[in-house]
Protein backbone atom coordinates (compact mmCIF):
# COMPACT_ATOMS: atom_id res chain seq x y z
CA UNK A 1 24.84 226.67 132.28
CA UNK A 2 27.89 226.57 134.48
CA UNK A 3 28.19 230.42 136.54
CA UNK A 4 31.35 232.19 134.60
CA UNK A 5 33.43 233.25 137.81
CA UNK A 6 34.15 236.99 137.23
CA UNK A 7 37.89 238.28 137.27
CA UNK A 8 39.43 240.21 140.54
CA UNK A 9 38.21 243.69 140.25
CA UNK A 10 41.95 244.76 140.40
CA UNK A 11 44.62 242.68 139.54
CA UNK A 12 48.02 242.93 141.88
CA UNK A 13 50.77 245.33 140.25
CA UNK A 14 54.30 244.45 139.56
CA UNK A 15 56.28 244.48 143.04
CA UNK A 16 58.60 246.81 142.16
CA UNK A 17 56.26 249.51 141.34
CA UNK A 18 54.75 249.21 144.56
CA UNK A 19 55.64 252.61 146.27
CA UNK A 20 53.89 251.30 149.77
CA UNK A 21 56.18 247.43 149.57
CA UNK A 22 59.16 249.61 148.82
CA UNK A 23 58.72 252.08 151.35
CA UNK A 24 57.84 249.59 154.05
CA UNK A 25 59.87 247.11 156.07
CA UNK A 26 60.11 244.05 153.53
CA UNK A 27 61.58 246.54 151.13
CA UNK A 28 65.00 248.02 153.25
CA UNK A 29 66.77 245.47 151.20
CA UNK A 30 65.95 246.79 148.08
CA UNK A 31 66.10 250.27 148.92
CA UNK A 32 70.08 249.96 149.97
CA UNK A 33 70.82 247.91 147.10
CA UNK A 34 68.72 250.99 145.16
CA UNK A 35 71.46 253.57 146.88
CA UNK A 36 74.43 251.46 145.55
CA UNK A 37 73.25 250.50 141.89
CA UNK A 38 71.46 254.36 141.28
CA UNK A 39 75.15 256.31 142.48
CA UNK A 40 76.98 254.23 140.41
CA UNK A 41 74.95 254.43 137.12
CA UNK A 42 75.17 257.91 137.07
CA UNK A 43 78.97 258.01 138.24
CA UNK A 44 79.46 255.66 135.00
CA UNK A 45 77.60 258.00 132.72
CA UNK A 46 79.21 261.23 134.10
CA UNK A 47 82.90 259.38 133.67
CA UNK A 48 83.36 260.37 136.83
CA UNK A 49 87.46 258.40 137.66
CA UNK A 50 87.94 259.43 141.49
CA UNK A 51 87.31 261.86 144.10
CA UNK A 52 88.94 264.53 146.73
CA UNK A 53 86.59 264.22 149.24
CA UNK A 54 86.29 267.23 151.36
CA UNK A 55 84.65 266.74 155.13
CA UNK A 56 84.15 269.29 157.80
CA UNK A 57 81.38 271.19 159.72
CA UNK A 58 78.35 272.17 158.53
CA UNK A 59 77.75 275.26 160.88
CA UNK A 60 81.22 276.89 159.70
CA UNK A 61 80.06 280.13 157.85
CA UNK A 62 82.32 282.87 156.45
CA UNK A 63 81.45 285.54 158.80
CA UNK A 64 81.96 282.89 162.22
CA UNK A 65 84.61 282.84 164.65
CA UNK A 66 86.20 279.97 162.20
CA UNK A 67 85.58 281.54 159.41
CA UNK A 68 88.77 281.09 157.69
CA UNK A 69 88.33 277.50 157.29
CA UNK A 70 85.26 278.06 154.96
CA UNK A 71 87.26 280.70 152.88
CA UNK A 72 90.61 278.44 153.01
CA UNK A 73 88.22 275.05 151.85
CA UNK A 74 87.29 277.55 149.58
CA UNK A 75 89.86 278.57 147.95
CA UNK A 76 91.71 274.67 147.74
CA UNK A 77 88.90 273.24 145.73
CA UNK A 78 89.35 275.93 143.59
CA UNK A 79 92.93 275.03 143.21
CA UNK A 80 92.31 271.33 142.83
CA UNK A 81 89.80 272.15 140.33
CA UNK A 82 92.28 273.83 138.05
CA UNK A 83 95.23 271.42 138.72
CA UNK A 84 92.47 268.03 138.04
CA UNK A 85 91.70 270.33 135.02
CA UNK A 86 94.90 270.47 133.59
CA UNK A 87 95.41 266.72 133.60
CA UNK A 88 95.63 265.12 130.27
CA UNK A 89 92.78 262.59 130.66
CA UNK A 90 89.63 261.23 129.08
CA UNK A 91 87.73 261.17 132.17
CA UNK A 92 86.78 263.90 135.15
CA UNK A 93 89.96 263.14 137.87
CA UNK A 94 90.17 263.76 141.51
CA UNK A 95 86.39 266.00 141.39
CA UNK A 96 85.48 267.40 144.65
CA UNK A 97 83.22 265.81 146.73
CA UNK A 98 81.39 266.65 150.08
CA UNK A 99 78.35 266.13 151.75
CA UNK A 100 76.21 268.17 149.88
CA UNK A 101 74.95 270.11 152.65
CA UNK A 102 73.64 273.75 152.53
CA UNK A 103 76.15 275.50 154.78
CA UNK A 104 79.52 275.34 156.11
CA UNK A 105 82.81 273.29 154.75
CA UNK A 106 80.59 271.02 152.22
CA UNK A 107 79.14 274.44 150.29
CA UNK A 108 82.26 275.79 150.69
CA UNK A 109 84.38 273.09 148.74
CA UNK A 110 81.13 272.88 146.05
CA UNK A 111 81.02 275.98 144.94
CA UNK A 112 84.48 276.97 144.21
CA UNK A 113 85.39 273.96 142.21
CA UNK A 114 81.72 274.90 140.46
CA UNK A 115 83.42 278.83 140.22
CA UNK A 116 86.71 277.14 138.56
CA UNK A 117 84.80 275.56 135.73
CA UNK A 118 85.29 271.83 137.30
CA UNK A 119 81.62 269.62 138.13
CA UNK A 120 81.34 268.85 141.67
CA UNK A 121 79.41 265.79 143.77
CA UNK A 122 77.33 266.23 146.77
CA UNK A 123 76.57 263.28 148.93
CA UNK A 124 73.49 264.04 150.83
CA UNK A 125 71.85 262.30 153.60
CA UNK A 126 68.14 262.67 154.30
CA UNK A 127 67.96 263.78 157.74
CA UNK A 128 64.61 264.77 159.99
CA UNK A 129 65.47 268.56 159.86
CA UNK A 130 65.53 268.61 156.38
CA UNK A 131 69.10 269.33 155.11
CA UNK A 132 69.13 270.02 151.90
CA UNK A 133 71.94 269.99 149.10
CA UNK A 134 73.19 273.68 148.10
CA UNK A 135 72.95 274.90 144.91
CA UNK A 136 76.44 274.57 143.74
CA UNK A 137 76.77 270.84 143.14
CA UNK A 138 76.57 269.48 139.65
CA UNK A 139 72.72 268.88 139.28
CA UNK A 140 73.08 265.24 138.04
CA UNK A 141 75.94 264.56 140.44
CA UNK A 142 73.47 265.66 143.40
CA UNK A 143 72.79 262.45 145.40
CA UNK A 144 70.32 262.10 148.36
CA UNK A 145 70.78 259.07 150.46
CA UNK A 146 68.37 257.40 153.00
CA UNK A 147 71.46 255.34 154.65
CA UNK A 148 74.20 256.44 156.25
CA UNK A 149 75.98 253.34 155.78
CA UNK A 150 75.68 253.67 151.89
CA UNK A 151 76.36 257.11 151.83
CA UNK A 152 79.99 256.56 153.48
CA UNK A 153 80.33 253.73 151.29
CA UNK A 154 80.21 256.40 148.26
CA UNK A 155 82.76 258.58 150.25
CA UNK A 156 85.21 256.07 150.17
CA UNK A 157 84.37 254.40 147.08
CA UNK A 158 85.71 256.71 144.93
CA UNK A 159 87.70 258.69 146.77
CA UNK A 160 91.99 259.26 146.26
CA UNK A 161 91.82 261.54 149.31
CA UNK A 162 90.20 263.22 152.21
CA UNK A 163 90.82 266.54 153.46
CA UNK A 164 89.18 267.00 156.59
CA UNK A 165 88.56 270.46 157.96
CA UNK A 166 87.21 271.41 161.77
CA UNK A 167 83.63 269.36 162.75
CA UNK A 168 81.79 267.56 164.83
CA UNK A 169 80.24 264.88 165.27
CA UNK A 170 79.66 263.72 161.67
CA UNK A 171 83.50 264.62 160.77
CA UNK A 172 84.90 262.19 163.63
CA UNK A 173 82.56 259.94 162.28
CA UNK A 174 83.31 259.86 158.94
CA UNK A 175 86.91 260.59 159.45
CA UNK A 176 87.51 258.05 161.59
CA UNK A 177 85.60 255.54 159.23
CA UNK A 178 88.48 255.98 156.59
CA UNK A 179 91.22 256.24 159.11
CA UNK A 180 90.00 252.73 160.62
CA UNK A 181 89.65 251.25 157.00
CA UNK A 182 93.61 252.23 156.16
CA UNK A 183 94.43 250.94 159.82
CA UNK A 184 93.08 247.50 158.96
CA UNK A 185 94.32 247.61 155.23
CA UNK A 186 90.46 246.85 154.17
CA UNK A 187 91.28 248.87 151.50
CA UNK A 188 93.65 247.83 148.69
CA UNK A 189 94.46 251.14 147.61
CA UNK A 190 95.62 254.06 150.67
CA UNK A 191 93.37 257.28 150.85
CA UNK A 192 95.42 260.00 152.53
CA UNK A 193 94.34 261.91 154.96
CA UNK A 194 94.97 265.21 155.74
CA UNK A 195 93.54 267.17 158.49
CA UNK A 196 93.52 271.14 157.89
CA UNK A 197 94.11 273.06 161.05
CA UNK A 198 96.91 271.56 162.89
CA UNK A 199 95.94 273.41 166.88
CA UNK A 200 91.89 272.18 166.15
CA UNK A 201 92.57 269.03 165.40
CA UNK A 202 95.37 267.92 168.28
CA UNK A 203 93.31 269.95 170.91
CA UNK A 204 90.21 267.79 169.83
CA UNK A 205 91.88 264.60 169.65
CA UNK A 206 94.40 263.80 171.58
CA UNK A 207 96.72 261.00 169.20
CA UNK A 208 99.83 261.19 171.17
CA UNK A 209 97.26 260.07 173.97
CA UNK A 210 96.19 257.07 172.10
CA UNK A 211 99.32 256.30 171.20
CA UNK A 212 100.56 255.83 175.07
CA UNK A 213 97.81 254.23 176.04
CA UNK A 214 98.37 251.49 173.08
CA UNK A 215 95.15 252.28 171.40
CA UNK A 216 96.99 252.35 168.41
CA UNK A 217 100.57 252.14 167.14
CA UNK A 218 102.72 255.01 166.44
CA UNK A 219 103.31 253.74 162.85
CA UNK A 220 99.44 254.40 162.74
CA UNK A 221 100.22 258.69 162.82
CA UNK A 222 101.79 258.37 159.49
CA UNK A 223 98.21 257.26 158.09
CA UNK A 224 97.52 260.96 158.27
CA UNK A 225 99.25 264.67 157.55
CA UNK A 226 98.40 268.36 159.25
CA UNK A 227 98.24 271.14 156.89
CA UNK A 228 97.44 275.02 157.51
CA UNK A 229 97.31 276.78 154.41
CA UNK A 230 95.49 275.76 151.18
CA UNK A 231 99.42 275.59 149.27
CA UNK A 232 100.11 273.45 151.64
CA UNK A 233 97.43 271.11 151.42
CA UNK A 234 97.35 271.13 147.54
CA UNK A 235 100.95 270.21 147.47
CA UNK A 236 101.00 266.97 149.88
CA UNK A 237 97.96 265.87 147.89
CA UNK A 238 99.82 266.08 144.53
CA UNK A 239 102.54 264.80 145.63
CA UNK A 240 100.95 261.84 146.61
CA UNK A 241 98.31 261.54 143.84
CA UNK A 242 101.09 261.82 141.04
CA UNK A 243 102.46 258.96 142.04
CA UNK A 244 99.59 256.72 142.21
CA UNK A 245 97.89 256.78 139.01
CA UNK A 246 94.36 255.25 138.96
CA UNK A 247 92.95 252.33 137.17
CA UNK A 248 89.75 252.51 134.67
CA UNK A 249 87.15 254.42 135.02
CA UNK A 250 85.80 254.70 137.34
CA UNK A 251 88.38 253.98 140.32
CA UNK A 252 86.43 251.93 142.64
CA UNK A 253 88.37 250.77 146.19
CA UNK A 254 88.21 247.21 146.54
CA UNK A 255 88.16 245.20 149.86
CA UNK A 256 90.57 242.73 151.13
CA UNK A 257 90.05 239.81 152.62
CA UNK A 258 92.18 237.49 155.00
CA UNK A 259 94.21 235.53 152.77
């Protein structure tokens, strides 16, 4: 009698629930397509509509030498909170958003719109000394993210408007991301800008400088406002908010090409 051959002593397992093919080189691909799909799932199911991103240091505590940025981010999300929870709408408008962080500007801005009653997102980026999100973001809008590029992509995704406090190296980064998208007109839809602390930010960059030197046009300093006070701040965003009402939920920026 013909030998029966016998079957594989393991047969292969679905490629998607491979955790070592995911985690390895062939699987990058899937992994950033993972970190666009899994955000906006769970912005669809929290009807989350747009953001106020907040950006700004990390290190900034209450007790520092800057320390009245952290109370004055403070206290601004808690305003927007109230004034986004006033609006007559069906969905959760202009929520604050940061980087999730533990410390600094990003805490700050989480946990007073999470004191004023409003949910809150924190962006997170998986870095080698462990950052780790604080504890006043909405838990199931608490994101970590393996890519950076896919992490600002979420910033500017959803976002109606920055506010961008004193930082570093990450701000300028991220600032100057959105700044560079409005430049170009990538965007169909403006984000405003507004960088809070007028003396920190023209000592740290100098845009009059650029501006001589032809880096950029002058027409290009109106892409951006300076605001001290969180009043202040609250007011040029609602003034420009309430007259740009947003689209369905939620209010995604789309690109433009060259026509």
């Amino acid at each position: 009698m013909p030998t029966q051959s016998k079957p594989p002593a393991t047969t292969p397992g679905l490629a998607y629930q491979d955790e070592v093919f995911l985690a390895g080189e062939d699987g990058r691909p899937l992994r950033i397509l993972a970190e666009y799909l899994g955000p906006l799932h769970r912005f669809r199911a929290a009807n989350i509509h747009d953001t106020i991103v907040f950006f700004g240091s990390a290190r900034l505590s209450s007790d520092g030498p800057l320390g009245r940025y952290y109370q004055e981010a403070r206290e601004l999300a808690r305003l927007l909170t109230l004034w986004s929870k006033s609006l007559a709408s069906h969905a959760h408008r202009y929520v604050v958003c940061s980087g999730g962080g533990g410390g600094g500007i990003m805490e700050a801005a989480n946990r007073s719109a999470a004191d004023a009653g409003g949910r809150t997102i924190g962006l997170n980026i998986s870095l080698p000394h462990e950052q780790r999100p604080n504890a006043y973001v909405t838990r199931e809008l608490s994101f970590e993210f393996r890519y950076f590029c896919m992490r600002k992509l979420w910033f500017a995704h959803l976002a109606r408007a920055l506010v961008v406090f004193p930082g570093g190296f990450g701000t300028l980064d991220e600032l100057t991301e959105i700044l560079t998208l409005a430049q170009t007109r990538k965007l169909e839809r403006p984000i405003p800008v507004i960088l809070y602390g007028t003396a920190y930010w023209n000592e740290i960059i100098n845009f009059e400088a650029l501006v001589r030197h032809g880096m950029i046009d002058r027409k290009d300093l109106a892409l951006f406002h300076f605001a001290d006070d969180p009043a202040q701040a609250l007011l040029l965003l609602q003034n420009v908010l309430q007259t740009r009402p947003g689209p369905a939920v939620p209010g995604f920026a789309h690109s433009r090409t060259r026509q």
